[in-house]
Protein backbone atom coordinates (compact mmCIF):
# COMPACT_ATOMS: atom_id res chain seq x y z
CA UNK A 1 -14.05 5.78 5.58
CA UNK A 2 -15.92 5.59 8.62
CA UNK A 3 -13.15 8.14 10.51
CA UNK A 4 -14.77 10.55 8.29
CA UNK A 5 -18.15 9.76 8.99
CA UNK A 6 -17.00 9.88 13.25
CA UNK A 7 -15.45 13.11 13.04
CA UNK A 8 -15.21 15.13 9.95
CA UNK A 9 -14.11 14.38 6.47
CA UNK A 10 -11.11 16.88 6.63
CA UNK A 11 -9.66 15.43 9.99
CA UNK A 12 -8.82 12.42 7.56
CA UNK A 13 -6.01 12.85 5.48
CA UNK A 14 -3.85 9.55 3.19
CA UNK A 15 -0.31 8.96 3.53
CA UNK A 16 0.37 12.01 6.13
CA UNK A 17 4.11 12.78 5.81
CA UNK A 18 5.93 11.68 9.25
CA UNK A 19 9.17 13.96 9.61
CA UNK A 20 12.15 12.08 11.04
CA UNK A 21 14.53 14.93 12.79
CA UNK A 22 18.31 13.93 12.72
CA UNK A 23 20.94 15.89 14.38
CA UNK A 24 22.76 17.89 12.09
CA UNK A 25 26.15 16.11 11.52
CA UNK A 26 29.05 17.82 11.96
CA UNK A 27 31.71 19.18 9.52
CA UNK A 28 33.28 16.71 7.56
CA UNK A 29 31.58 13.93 9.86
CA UNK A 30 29.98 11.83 7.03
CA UNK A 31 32.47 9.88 5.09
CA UNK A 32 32.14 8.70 1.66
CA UNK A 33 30.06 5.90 0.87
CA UNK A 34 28.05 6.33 3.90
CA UNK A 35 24.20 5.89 4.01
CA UNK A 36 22.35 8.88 3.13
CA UNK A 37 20.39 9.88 6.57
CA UNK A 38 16.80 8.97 6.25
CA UNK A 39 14.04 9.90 4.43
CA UNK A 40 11.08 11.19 5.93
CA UNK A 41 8.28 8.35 6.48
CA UNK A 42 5.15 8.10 5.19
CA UNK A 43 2.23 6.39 7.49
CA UNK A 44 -1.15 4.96 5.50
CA UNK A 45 -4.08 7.40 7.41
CA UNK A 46 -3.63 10.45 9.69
CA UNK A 47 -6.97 11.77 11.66
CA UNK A 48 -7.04 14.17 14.10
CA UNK A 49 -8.40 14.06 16.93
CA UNK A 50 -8.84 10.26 17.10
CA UNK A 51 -7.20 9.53 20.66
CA UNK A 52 -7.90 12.42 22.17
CA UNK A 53 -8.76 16.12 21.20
CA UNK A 54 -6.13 18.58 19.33
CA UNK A 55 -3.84 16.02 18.52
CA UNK A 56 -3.33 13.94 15.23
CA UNK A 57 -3.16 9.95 15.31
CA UNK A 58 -1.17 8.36 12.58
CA UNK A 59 -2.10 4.87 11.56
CA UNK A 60 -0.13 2.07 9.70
CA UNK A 61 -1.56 -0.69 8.44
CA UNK A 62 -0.04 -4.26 8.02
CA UNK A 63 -1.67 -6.99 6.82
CA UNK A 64 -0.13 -10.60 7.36
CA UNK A 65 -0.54 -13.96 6.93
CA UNK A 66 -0.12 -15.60 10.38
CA UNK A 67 -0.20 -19.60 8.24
CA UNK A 68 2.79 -19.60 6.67
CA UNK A 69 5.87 -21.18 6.49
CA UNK A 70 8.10 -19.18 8.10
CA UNK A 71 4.96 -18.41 11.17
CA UNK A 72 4.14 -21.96 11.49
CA UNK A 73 5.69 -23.01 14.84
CA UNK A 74 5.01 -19.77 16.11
CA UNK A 75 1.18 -18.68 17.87
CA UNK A 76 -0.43 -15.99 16.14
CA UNK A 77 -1.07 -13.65 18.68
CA UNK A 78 2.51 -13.26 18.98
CA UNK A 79 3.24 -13.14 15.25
CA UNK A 80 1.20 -9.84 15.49
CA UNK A 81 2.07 -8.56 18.25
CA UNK A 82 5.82 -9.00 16.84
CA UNK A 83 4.91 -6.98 13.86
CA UNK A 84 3.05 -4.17 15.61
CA UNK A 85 6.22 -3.75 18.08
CA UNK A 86 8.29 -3.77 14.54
CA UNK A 87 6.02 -1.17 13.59
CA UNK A 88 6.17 1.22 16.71
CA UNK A 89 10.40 0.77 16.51
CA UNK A 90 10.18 2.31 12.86
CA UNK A 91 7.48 5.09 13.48
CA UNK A 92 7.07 5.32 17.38
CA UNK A 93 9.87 8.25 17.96
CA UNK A 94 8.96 9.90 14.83
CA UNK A 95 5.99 10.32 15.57
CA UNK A 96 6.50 11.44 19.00
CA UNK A 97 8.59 14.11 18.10
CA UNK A 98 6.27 15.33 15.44
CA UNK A 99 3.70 15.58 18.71
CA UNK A 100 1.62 12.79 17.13
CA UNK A 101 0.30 9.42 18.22
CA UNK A 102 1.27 6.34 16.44
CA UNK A 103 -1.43 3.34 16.54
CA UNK A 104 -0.01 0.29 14.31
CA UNK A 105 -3.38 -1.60 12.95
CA UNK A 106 -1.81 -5.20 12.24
CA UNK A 107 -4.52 -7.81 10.92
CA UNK A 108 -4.41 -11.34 9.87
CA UNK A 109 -5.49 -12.24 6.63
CA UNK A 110 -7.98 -14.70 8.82
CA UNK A 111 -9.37 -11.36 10.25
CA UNK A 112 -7.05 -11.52 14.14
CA UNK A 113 -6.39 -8.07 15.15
CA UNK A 114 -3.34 -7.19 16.94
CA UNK A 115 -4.12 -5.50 21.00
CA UNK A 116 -3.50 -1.65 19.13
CA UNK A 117 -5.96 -2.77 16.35
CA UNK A 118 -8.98 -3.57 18.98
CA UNK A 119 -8.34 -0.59 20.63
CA UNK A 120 -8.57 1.48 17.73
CA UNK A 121 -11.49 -0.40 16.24
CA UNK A 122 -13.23 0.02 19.89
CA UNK A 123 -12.85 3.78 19.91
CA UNK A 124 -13.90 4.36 16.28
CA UNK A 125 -17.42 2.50 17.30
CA UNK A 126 -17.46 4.31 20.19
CA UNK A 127 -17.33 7.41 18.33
CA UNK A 128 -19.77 6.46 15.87
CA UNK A 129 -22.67 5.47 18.37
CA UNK A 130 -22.48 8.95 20.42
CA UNK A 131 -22.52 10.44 16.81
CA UNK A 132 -25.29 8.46 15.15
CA UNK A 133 -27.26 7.54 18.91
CA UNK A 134 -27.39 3.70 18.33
CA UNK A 135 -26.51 1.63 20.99
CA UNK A 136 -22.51 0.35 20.76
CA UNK A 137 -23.10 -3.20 20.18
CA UNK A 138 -25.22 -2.42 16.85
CA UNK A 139 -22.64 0.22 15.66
CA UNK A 140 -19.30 -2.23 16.95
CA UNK A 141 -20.85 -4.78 14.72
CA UNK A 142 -20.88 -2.59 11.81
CA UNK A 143 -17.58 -1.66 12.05
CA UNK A 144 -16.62 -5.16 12.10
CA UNK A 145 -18.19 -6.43 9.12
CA UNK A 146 -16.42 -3.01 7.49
CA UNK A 147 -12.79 -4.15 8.82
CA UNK A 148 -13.64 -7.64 7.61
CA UNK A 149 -14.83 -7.49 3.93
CA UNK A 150 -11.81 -4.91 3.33
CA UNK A 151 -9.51 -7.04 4.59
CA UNK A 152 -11.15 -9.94 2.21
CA UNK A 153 -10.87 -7.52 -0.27
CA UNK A 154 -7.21 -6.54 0.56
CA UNK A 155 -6.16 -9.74 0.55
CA UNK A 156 -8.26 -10.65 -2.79
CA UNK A 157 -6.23 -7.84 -4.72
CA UNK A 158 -3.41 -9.24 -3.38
CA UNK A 159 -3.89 -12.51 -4.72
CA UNK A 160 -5.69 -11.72 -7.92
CA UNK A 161 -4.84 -7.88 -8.86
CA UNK A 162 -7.37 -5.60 -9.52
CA UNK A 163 -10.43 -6.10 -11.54
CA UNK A 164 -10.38 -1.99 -12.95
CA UNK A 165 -9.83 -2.37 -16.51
CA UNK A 166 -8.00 1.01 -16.57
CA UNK A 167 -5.17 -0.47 -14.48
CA UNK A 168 -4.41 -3.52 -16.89
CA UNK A 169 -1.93 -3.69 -19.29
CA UNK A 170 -2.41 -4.07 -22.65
CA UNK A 171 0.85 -5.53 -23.46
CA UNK A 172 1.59 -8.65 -25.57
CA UNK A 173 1.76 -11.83 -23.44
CA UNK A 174 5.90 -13.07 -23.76
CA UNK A 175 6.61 -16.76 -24.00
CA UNK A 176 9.81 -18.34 -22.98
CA UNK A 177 11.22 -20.40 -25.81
CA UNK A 178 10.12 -23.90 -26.12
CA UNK A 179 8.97 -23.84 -22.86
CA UNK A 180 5.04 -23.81 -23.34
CA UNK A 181 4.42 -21.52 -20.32
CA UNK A 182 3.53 -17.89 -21.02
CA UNK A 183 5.01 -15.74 -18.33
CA UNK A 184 3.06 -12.17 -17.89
CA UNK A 185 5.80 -9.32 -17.90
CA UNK A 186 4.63 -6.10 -16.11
């Protein structure tokens, strides 16, 4: 990951635990059949000192397609920018509470980035060409290309599944009587 390769490979940690305080309620408050409180959440990438030094920036990522049905009357910079303001509702206070930033990195299967995404993507090549001493422009293209083929990839695995042999199944295909169409069950 090239957060690792900008800082340091242990300022990068997966699915960084995001504790969600609730006031304790009082006795005999909660009444049967009530929603349990919530869980804690659970962002994608935590790396500290991204934004700024001492303090940990916790990233979600979203990846959407801005074409269909339900999107179609709607422009797709706003479609994004709707889903990265869904994004900071669910994990914004959280995370502020916890002392940590939030930074929602919403993409487009098409490869638009949300405004939080460029400014993430901006700083991490900035990062990277004061660490490597290449000129912005060669590194911010570089980082590009990166975001792009693993959102091609993302979006390949969504469509397809995976292509490691380990994670198939080696179940039986099922057919639905006298139907002719084999149905995969997983």
């Amino acid at each position: 990951m090239l957060c690792a390769e900008a800082l340091k490979p242990s300022a990068v940690t997966d699915e960084p635990r995001i504790p969600t305080y609730q006031p304790a309620p009082a006795p005999g408050a909660r009444q049967r059949g009530d929603p349990p409180p919530p869980r804690d959440l659970r962002g994608d990438v935590a790396v500290h000192g991204f934004w700024r030094r001492g303090t940990t920036a916790v990233f979600d990522i979203r990846v959407t397609d801005t074409d269909c049905a339900s999107y179609r009357q709607r422009d797709p910079s706003s479609v994004l920018q709707s889903q990265e303001e869904a994004k900071k509702q669910r994990y914004g206070d959280p995370c502020r509470q916890a002392h940590r930033h939030f930074t929602p990195l919403v993409y487009s299967v098409d490869g638009l980035e949300a405004p939080e995404a460029t400014a993430a993507r901006k700083r991490l090549a900035s990062m990277l060409s004061a660490k490597w001493g290449r000129h912005y422009s060669q590194v911010c293209g570089l980082v590009r290309s990166r975001i792009a083929f693993a959102l091609a990839r993302a979006t390949s695995r969504c469509l397809r599944g995976t292509r490691d042999p380990r994670l198939k199944f080696n179940r039986p295909l099922e057919w639905i009587s006298h139907s002719g169409i084999r149905v995969y069950s997983y």
